[in-house]
N, C-alpha and C. Protein backbone atom coordinates (compact mmCIF):
# COMPACT_ATOMS: atom_id res chain seq x y z
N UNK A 1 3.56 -1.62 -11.11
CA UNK A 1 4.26 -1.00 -10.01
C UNK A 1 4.84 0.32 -10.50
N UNK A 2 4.83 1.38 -9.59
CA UNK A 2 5.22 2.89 -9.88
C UNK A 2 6.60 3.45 -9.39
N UNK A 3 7.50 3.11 -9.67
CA UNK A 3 8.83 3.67 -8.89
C UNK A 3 9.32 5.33 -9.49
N UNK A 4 9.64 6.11 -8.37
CA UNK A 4 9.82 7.83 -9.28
C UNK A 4 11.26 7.83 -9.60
N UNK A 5 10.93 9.08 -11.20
CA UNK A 5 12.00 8.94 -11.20
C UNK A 5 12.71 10.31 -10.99
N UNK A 6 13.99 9.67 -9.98
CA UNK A 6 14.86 10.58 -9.36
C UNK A 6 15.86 11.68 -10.17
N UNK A 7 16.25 12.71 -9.57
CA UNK A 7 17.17 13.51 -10.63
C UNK A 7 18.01 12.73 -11.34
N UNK A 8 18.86 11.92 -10.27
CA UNK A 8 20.19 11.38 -10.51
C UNK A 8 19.76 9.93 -11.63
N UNK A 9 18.25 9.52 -11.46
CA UNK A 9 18.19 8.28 -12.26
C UNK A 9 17.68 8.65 -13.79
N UNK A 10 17.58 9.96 -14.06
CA UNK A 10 17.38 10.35 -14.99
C UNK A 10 18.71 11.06 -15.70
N UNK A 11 19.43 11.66 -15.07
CA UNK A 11 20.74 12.18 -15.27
C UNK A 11 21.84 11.07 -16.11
N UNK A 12 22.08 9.74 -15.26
CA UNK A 12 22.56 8.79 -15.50
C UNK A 12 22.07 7.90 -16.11
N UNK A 13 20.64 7.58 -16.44
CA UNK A 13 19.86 6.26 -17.27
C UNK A 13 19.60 5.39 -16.26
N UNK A 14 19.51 5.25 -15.22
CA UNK A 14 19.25 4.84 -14.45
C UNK A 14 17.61 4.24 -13.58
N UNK A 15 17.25 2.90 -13.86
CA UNK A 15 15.72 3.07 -13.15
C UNK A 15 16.46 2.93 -11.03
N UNK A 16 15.99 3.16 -10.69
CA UNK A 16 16.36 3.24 -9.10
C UNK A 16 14.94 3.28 -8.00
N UNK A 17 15.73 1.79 -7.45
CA UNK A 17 14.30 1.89 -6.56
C UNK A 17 15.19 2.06 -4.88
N UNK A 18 14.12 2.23 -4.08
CA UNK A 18 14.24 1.89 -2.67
C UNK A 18 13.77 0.52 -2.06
N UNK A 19 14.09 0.55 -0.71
CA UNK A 19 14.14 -0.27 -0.27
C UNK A 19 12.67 -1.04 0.10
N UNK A 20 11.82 0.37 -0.05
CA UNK A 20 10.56 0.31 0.22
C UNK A 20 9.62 -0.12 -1.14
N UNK A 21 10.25 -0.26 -2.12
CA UNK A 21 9.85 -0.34 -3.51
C UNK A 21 10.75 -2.07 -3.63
N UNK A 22 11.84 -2.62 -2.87
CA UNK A 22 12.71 -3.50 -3.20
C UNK A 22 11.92 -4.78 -3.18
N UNK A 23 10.99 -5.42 -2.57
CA UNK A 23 10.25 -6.77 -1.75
C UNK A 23 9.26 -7.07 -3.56
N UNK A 24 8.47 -5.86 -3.58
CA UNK A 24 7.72 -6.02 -4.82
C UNK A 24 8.50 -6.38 -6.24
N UNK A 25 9.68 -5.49 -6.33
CA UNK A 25 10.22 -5.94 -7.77
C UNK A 25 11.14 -6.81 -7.31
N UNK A 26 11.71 -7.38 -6.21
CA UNK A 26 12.25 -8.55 -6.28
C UNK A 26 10.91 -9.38 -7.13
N UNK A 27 9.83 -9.29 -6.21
CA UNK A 27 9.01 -10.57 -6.68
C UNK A 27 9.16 -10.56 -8.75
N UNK A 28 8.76 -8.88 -8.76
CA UNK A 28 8.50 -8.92 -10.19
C UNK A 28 10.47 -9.66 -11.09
N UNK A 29 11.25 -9.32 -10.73
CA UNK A 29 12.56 -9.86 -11.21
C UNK A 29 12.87 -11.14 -11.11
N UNK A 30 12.36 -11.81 -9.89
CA UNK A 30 11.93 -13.39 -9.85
C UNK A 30 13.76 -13.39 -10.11
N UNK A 31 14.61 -13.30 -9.21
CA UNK A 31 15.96 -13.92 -9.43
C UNK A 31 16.43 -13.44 -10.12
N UNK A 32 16.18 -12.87 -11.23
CA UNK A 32 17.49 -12.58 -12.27
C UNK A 32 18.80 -12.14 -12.31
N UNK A 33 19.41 -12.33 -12.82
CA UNK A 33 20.77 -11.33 -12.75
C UNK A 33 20.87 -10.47 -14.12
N UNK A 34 19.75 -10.66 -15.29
CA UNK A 34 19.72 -9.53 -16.10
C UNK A 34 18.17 -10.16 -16.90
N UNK A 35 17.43 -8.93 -17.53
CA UNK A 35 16.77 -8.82 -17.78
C UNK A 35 16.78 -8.24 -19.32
N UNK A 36 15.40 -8.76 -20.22
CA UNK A 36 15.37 -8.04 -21.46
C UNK A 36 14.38 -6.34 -21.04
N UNK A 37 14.61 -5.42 -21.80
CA UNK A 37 13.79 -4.33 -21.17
C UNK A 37 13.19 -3.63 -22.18
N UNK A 38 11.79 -3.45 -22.59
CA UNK A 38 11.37 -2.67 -23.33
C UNK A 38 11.05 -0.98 -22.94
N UNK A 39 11.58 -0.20 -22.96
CA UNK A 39 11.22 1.01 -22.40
C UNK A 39 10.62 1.88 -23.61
N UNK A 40 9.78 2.32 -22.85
CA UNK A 40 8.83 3.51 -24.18
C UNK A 40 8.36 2.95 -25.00
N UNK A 41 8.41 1.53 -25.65
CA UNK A 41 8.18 1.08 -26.78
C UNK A 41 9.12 0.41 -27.21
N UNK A 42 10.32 1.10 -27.07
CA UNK A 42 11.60 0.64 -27.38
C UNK A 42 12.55 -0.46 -26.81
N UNK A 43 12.77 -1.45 -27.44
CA UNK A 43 13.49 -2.83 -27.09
C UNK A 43 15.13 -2.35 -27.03
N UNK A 44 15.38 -2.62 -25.57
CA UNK A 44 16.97 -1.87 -25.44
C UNK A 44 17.57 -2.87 -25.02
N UNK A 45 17.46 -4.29 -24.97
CA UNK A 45 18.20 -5.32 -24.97
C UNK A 45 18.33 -6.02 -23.70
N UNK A 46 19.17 -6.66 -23.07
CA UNK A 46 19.11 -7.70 -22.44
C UNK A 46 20.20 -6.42 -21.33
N UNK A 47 19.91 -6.62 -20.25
CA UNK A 47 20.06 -5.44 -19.06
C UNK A 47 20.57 -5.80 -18.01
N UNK A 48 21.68 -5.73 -17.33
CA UNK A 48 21.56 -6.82 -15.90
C UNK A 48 21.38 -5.74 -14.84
N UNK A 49 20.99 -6.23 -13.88
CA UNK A 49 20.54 -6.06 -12.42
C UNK A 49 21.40 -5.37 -11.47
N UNK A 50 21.38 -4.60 -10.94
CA UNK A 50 22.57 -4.35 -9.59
C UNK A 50 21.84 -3.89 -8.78
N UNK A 51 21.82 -5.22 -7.84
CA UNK A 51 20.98 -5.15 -6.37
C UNK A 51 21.98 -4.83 -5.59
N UNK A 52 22.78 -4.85 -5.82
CA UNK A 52 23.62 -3.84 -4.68
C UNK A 52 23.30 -2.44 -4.64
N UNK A 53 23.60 -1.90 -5.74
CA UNK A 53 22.46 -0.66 -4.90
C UNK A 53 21.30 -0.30 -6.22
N UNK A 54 20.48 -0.82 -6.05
CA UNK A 54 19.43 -1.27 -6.47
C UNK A 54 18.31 -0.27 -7.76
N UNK A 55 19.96 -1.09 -8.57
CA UNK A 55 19.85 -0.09 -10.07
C UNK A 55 19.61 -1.14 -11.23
N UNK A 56 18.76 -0.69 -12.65
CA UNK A 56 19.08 -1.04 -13.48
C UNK A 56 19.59 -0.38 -14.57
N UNK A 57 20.71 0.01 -15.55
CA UNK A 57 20.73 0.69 -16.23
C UNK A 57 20.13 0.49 -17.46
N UNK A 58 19.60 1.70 -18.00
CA UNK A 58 18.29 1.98 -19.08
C UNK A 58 19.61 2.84 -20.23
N UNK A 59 20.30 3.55 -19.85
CA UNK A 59 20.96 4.33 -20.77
C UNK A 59 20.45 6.16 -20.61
N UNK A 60 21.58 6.81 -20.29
CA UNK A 60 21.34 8.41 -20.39
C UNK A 60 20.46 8.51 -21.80
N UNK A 61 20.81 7.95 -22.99
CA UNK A 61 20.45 8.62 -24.01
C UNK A 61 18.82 8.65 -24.20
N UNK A 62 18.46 7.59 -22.91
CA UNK A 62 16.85 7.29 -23.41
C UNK A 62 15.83 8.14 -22.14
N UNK A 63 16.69 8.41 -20.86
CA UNK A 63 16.31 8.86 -20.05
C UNK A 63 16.74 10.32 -19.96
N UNK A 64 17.46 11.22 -20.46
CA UNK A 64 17.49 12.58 -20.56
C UNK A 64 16.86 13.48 -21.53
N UNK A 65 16.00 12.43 -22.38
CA UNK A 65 15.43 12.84 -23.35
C UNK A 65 13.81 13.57 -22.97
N UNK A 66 13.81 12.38 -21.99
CA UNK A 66 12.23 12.51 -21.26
C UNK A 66 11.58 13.75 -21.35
N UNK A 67 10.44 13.85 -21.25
CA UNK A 67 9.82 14.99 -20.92
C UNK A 67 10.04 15.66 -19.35
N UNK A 68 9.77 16.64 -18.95
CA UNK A 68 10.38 16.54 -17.21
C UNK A 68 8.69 16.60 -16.63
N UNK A 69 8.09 16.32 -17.78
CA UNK A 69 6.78 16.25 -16.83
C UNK A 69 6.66 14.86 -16.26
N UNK A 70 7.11 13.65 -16.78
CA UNK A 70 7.36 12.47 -16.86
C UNK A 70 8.22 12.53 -15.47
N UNK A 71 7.32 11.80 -14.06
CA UNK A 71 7.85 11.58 -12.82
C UNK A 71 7.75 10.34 -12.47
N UNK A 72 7.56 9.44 -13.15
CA UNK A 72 7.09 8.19 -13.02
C UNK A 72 7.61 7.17 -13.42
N UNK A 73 8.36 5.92 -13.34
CA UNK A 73 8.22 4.93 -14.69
C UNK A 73 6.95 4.00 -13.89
N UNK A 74 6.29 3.12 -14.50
CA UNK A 74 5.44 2.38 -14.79
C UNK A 74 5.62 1.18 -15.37
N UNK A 75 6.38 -0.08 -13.85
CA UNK A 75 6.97 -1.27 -14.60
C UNK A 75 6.13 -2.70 -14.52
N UNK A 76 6.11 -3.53 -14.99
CA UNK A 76 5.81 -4.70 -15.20
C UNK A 76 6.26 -5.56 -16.19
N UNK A 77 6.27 -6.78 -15.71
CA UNK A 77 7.02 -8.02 -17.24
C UNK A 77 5.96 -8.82 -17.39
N UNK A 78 6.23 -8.67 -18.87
CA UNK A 78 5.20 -9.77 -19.77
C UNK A 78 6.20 -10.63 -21.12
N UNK A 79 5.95 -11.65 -20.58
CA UNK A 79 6.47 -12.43 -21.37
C UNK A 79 8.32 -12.62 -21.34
N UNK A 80 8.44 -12.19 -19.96
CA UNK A 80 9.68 -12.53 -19.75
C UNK A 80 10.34 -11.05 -20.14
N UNK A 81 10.24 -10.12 -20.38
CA UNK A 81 10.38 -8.92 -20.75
C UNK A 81 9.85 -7.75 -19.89
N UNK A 82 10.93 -7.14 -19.11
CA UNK A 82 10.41 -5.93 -18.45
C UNK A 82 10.32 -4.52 -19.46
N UNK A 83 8.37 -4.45 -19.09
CA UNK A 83 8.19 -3.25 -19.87
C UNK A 83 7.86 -2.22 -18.76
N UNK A 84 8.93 -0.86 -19.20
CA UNK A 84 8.96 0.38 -18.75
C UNK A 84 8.55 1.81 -19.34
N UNK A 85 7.35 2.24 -18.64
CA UNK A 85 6.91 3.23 -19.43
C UNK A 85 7.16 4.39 -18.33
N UNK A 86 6.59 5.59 -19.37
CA UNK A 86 7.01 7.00 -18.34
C UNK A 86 5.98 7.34 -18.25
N UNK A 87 5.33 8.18 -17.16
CA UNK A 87 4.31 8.90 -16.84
C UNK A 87 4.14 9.97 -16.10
N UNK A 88 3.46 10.96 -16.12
CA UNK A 88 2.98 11.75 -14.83
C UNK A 88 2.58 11.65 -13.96
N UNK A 89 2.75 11.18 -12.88
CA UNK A 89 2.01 10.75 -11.73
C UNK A 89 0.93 11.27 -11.14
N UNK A 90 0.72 12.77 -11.23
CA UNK A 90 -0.37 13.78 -11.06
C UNK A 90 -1.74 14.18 -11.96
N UNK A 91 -1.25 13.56 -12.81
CA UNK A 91 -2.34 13.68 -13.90
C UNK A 91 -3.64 13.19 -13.81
């Protein structure tokens, strides 16, 4: 699944979906109230959820680093572990 990433969710560390993006990663979150998260490669620990407004925090330090060509994350869980990668979407 492809959710973009926004000024503000990059500003703050933030992954951020909509509402229109919400039905699918419910399925992929399957309930949780926190999650382990591998982003980039990198294992950033056990993460919780805020479906209230429908954030997970990743950390500024890992998301302002990004490239700004990087408009994309690119999520899925394996093995009980949400892995988050960055991408270009245009490419």
């Amino acid at each position: 699944m492809d959710i973009p990433i926004s000024k503000t969710a990059r500003q703050f560390g933030y992954i951020i979906w909509n509402s229109v993006n919400g039905m699918e990663l419910e399925r992929i979150l399957n309930g949780k109230s926190c999650i382990r998260i591998n982003f980039n490669g990198v294992d950033i620990g056990e993460k919780n959820i805020d479906r209230r407004y429908h954030r997970i925090s990743v950390g500024y330090k890992y998301t302002r680093n990004l490239p700004t060509s990087d408009n994309t994350y690119s999520i899925c869980i394996e093995k009980n572990i949400l892995q988050v990668k960055t991408k270009n979407a245009k490419r």
